[in-house]
C-alpha atoms as a PDB file:
ATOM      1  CA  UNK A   1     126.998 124.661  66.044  1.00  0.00           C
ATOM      2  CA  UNK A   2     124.023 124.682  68.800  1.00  0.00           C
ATOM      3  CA  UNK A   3     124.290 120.447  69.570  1.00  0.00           C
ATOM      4  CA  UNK A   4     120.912 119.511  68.398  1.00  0.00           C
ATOM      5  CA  UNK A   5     120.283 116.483  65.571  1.00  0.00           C
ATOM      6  CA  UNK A   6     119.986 117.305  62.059  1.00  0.00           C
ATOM      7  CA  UNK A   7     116.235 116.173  60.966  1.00  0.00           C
ATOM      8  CA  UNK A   8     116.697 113.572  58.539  1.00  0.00           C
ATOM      9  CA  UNK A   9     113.043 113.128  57.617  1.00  0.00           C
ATOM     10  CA  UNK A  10     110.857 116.195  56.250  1.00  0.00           C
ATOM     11  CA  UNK A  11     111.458 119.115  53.487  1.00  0.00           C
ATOM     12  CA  UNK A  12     113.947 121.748  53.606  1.00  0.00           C
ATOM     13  CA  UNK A  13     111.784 124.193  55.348  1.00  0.00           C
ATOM     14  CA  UNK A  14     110.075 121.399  57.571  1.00  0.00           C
ATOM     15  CA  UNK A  15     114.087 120.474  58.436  1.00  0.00           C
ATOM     16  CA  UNK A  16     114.353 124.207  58.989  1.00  0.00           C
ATOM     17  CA  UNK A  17     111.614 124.609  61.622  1.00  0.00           C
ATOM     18  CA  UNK A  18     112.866 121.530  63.166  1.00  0.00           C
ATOM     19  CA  UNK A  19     116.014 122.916  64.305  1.00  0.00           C
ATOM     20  CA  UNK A  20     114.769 126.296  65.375  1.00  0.00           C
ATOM     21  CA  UNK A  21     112.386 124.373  67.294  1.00  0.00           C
ATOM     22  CA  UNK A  22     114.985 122.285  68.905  1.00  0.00           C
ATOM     23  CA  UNK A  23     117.634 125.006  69.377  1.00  0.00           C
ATOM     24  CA  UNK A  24     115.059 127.816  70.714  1.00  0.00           C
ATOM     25  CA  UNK A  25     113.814 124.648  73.440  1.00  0.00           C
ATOM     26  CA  UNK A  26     117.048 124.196  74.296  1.00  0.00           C
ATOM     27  CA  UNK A  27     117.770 127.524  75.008  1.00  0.00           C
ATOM     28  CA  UNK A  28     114.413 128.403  76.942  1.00  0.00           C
ATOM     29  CA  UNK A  29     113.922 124.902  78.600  1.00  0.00           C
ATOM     30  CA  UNK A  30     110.911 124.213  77.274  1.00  0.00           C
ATOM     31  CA  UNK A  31     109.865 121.057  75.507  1.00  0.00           C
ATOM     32  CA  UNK A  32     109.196 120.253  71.815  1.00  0.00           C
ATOM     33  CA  UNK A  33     106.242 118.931  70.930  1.00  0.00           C
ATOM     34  CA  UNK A  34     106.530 115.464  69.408  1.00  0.00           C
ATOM     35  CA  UNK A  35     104.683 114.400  66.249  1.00  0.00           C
ATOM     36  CA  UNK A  36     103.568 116.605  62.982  1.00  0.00           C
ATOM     37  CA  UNK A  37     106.072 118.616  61.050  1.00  0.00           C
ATOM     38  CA  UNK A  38     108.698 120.787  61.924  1.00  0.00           C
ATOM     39  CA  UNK A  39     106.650 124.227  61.185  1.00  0.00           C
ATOM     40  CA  UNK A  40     103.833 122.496  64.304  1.00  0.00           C
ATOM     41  CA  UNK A  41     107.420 122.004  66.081  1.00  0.00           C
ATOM     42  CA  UNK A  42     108.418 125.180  65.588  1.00  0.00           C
ATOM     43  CA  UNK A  43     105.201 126.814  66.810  1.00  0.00           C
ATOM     44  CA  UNK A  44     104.526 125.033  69.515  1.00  0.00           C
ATOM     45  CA  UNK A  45     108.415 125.392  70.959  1.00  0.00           C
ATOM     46  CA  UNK A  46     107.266 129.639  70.245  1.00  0.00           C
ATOM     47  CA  UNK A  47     103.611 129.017  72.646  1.00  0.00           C
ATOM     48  CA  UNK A  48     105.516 127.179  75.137  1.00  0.00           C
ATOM     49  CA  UNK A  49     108.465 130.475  75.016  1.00  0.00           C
ATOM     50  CA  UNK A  50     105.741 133.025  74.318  1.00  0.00           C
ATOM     51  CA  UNK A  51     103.375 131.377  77.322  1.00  0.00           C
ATOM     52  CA  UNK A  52     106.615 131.214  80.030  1.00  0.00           C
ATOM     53  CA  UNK A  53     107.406 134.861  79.034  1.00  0.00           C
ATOM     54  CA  UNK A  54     103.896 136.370  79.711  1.00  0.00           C
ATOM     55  CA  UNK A  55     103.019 134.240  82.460  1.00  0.00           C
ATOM     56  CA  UNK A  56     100.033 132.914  80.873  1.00  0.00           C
ATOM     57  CA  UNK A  57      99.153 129.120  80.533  1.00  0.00           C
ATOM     58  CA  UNK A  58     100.797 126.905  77.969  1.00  0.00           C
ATOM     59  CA  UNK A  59      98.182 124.560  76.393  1.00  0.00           C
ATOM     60  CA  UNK A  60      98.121 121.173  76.430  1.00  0.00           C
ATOM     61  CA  UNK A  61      96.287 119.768  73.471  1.00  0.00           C
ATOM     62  CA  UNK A  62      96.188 121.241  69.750  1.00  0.00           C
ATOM     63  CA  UNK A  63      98.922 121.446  67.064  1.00  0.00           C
ATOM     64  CA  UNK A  64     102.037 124.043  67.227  1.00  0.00           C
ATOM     65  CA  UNK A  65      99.726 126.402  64.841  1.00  0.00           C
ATOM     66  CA  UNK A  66      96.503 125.997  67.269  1.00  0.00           C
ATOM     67  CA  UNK A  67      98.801 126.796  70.619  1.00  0.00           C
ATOM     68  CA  UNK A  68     100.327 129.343  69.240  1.00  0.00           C
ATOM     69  CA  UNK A  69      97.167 131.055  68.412  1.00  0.00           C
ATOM     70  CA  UNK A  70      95.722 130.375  71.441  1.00  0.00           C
ATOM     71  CA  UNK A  71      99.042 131.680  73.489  1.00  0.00           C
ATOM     72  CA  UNK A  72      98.966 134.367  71.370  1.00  0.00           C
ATOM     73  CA  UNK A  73      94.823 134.897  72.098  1.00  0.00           C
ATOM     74  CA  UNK A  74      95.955 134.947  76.028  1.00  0.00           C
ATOM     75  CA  UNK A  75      98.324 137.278  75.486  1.00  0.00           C
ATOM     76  CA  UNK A  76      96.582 139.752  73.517  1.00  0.00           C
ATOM     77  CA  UNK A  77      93.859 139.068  75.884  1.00  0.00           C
ATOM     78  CA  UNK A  78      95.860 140.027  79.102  1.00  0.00           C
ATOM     79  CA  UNK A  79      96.950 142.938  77.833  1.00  0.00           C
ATOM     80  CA  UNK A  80      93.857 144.432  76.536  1.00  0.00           C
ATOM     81  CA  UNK A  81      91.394 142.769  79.104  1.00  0.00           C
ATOM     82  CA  UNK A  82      88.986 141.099  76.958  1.00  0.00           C
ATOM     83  CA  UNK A  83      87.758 137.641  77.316  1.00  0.00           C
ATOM     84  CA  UNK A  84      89.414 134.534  75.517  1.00  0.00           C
ATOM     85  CA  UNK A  85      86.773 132.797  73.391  1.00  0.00           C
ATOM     86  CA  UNK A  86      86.474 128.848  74.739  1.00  0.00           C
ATOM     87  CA  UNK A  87      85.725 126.164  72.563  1.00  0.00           C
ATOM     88  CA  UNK A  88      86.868 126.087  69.141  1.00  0.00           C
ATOM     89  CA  UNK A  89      90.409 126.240  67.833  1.00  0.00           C
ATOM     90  CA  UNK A  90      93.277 128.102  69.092  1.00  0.00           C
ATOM     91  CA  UNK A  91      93.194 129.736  65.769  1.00  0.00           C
ATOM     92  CA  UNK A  92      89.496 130.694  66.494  1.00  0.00           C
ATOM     93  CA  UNK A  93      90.480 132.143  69.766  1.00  0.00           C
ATOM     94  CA  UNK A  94      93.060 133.980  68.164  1.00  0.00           C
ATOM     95  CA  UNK A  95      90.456 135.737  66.056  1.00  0.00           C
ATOM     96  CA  UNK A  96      88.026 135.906  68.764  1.00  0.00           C
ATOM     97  CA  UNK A  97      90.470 137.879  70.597  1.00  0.00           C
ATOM     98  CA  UNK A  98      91.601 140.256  67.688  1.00  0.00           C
ATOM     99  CA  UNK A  99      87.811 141.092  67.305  1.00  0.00           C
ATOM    100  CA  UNK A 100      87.052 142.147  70.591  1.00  0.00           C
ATOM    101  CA  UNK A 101      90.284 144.244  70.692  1.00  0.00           C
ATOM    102  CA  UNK A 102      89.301 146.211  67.292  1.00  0.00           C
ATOM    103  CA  UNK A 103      86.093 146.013  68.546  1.00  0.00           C
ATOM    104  CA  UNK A 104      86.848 147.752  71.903  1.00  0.00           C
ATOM    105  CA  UNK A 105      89.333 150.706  70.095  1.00  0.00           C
ATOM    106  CA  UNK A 106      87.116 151.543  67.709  1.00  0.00           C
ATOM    107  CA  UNK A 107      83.886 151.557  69.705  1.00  0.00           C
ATOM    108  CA  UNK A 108      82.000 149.164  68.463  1.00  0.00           C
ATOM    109  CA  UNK A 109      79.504 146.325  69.429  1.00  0.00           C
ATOM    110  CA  UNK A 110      81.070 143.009  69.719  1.00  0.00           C
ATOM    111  CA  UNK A 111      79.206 140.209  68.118  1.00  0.00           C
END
């Protein structure tokens, strides 16, 4: 119905993220990462979406999971002006980011 390939590697839900990945790309014109399993497909195709949307920087190294932590650490970021966390995973700037938020509405220290 949307013109991308059936996966014909992977599980059913692996299959499943496969095609959202492809089919949300194709719609936003944004690439899909290449390599690990759909679900990292799937992820990454949201960062790259997520990143164009919010006009913050799409990242060029990590899985789908990591950029879409670390889009999603940008984001958050942006909007509540804190600093992004460097080094580490995109996962650990994801966190980074949601503790200096709570941090900064509840009026406490940051570590």
């Amino acid at each position: 119905e949307k013109g991308v390939a059936e996966p014909t590697t992977g599980t059913g839900t692996g299959k499943w993220h496969r095609v959202l990945a492809e089919v949300l790309a194709k719609e936003n014109v944004v690439d899909v990462p290449t390599g690990g399993t759909g679900t990292d497909a799937w992820r990454g195709v949201l960062a790259a979406v997520l990143a164009k949307e919010k006009g913050v920087a799409e990242p060029t190294t990590g899985t789908g999971t990591g950029k879409w932590h670390r889009v999603l650490a940008e984001v958050l970021a942006k909007e509540n002006v804190v600093d992004v966390p460097t080094g580490g995973t995109g996962t650990d700037a994801w966190r980074g980011v949601l503790a200096a938020v709570l941090a900064k509405e509840k009026g406490v220290a940051e570590p």
